[in-house]
Protein backbone atom coordinates (compact mmCIF):
# COMPACT_ATOMS: atom_id res chain seq x y z
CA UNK A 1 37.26 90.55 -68.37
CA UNK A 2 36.33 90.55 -64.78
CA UNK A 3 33.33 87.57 -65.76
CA UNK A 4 36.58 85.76 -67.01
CA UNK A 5 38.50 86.04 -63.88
CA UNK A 6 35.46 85.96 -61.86
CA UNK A 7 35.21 82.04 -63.37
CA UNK A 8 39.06 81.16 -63.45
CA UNK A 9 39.36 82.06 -59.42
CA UNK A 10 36.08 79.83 -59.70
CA UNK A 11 37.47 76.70 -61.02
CA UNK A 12 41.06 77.36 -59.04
CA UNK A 13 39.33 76.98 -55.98
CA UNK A 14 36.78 74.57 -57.08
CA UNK A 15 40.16 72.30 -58.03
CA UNK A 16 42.30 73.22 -55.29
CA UNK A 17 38.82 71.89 -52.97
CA UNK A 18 38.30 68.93 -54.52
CA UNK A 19 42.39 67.84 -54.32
CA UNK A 20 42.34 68.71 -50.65
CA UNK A 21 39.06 67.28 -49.95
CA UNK A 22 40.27 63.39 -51.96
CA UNK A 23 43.99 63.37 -50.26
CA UNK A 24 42.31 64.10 -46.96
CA UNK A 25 39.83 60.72 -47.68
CA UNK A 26 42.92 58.52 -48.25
CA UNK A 27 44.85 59.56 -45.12
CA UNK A 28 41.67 58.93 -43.32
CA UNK A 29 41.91 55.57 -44.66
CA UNK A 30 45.43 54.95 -44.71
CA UNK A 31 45.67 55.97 -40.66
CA UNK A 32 42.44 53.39 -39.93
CA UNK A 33 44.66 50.87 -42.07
CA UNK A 34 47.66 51.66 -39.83
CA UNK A 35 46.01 51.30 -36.65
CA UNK A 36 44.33 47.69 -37.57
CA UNK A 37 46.72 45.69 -35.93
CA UNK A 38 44.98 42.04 -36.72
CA UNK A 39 44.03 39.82 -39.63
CA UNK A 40 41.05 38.81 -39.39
CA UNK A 41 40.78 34.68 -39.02
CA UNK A 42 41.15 31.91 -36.33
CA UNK A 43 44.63 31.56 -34.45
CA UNK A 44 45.44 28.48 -32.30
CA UNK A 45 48.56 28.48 -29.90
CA UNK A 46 50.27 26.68 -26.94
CA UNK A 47 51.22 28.00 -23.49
CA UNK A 48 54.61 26.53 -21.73
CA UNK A 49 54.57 23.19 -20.76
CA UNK A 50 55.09 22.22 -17.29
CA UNK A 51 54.32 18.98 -15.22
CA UNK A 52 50.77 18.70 -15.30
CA UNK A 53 50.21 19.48 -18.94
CA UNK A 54 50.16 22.91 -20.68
CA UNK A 55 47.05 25.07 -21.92
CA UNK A 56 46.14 26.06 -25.07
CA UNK A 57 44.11 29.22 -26.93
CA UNK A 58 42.16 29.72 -29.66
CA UNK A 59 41.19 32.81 -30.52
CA UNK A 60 38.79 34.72 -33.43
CA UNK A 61 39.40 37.66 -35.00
CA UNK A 62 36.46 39.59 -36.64
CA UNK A 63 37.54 43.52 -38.39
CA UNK A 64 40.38 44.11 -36.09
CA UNK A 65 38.58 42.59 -32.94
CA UNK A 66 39.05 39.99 -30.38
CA UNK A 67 35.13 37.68 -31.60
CA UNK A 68 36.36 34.72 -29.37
CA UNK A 69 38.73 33.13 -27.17
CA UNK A 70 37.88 29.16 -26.34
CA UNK A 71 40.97 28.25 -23.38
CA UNK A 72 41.27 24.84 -22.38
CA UNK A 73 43.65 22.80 -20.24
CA UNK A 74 45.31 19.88 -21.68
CA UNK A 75 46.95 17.07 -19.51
CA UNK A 76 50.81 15.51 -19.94
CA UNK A 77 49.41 13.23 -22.90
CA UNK A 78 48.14 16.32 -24.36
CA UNK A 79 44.10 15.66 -24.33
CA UNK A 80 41.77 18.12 -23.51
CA UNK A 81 41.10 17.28 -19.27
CA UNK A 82 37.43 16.83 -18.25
CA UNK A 83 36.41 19.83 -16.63
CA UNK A 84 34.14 18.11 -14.68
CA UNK A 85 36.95 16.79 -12.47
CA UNK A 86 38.37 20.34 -12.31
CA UNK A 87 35.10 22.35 -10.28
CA UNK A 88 37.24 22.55 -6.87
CA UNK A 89 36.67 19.36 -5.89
CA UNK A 90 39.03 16.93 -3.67
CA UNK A 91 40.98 14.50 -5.25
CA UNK A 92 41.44 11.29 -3.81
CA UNK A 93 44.76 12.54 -2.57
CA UNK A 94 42.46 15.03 -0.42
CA UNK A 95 44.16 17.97 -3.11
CA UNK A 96 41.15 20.59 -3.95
CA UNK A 97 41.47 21.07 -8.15
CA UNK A 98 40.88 24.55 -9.02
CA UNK A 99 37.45 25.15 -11.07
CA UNK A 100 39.03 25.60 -14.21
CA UNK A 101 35.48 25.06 -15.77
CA UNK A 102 35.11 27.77 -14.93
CA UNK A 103 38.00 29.84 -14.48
CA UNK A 104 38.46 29.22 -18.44
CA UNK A 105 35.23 31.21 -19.30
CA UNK A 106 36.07 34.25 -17.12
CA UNK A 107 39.49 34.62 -18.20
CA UNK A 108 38.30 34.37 -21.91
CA UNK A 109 34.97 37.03 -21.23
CA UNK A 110 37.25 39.38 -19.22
CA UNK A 111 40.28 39.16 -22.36
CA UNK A 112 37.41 39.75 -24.92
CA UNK A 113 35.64 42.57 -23.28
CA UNK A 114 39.17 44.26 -22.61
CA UNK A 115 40.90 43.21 -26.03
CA UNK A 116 43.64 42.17 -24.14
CA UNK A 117 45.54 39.40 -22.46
CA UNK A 118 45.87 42.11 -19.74
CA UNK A 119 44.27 40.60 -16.96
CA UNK A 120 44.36 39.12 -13.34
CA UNK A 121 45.61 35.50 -12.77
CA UNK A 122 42.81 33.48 -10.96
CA UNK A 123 44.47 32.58 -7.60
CA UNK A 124 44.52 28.86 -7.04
CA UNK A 125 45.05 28.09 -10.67
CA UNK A 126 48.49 30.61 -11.35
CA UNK A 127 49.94 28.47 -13.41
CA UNK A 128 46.64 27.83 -15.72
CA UNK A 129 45.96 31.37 -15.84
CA UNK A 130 49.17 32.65 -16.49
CA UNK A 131 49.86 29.88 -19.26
CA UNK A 132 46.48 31.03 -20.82
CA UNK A 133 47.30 34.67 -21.01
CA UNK A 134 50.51 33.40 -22.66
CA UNK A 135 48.82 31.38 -25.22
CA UNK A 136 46.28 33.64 -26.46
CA UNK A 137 49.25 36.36 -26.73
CA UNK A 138 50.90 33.92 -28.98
CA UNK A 139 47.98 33.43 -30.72
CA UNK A 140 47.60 37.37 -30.95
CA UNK A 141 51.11 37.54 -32.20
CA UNK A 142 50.29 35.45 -34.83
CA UNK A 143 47.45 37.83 -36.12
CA UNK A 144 49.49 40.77 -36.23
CA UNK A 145 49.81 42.26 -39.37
């Protein structure tokens, strides 16, 4: 008799381990599901438009992370500028142009290594900068889940 209960307490606790030990597993997996925020995939979107043209983002997502962000400046026609004309030089109004040559591959490092659009404006190109963070956010609100 006591071999008997000896093996029923046993196989009670061996099931009562085994269900806690499973329905812990899936809300491990269900809380990593509920904190990816992103579908993985390539997102594309505009910042505002304003007199000089408007910017644009396009950003990669790779398992809930921020791969890639390519920024680039686009003039009233809407064509990509050459950045070449944009390294702080004077125009031939005597007007320095920001170096958004570079500018655009800082912004986009700092944004990837922070996962965020949370970051400084680049003084001297506001209006790029800002309209950058703007458009990547878009494009981040487009690979919500």
């Amino acid at each position: 008799m006591k071999k008997f209960l000896f093996l029923l307490t046993a196989l009670t606790l061996s099931v009562f381990f085994s269900a806690c030990t499973t329905k812990n597993t899936t809300q491990s997996e269900q809380s990593k599901q509920a904190k990816a925020q992103y579908k993985d995939g390539t997102y594309k979107a505009e910042g505002d438009k304003w007199q000089f043209g408007q910017e644009d983002a396009t950003v990669e997502i790779k398992d809930d992370k921020i791969t890639s962000i390519t920024l680039r400046r686009l003039d009233t026609n809407g064509k990509e500028v050459d950045y070449d004309q944009w390294q702080g030089q004077k125009d031939e109004t005597g007007k320095v142009h920001p170096n958004l040559k570079q500018f655009r591959l800082d912004m986009a490092k700092k944004m990837i290594d922070k996962q965020s659009t949370d970051v400084d404006t680049i003084s001297g190109a506001t209006v790029s900068t800002k309209n950058w963070k703007a458009a990547t956010q878009r494009a981040l609100d487009e690979a919500k889940k």
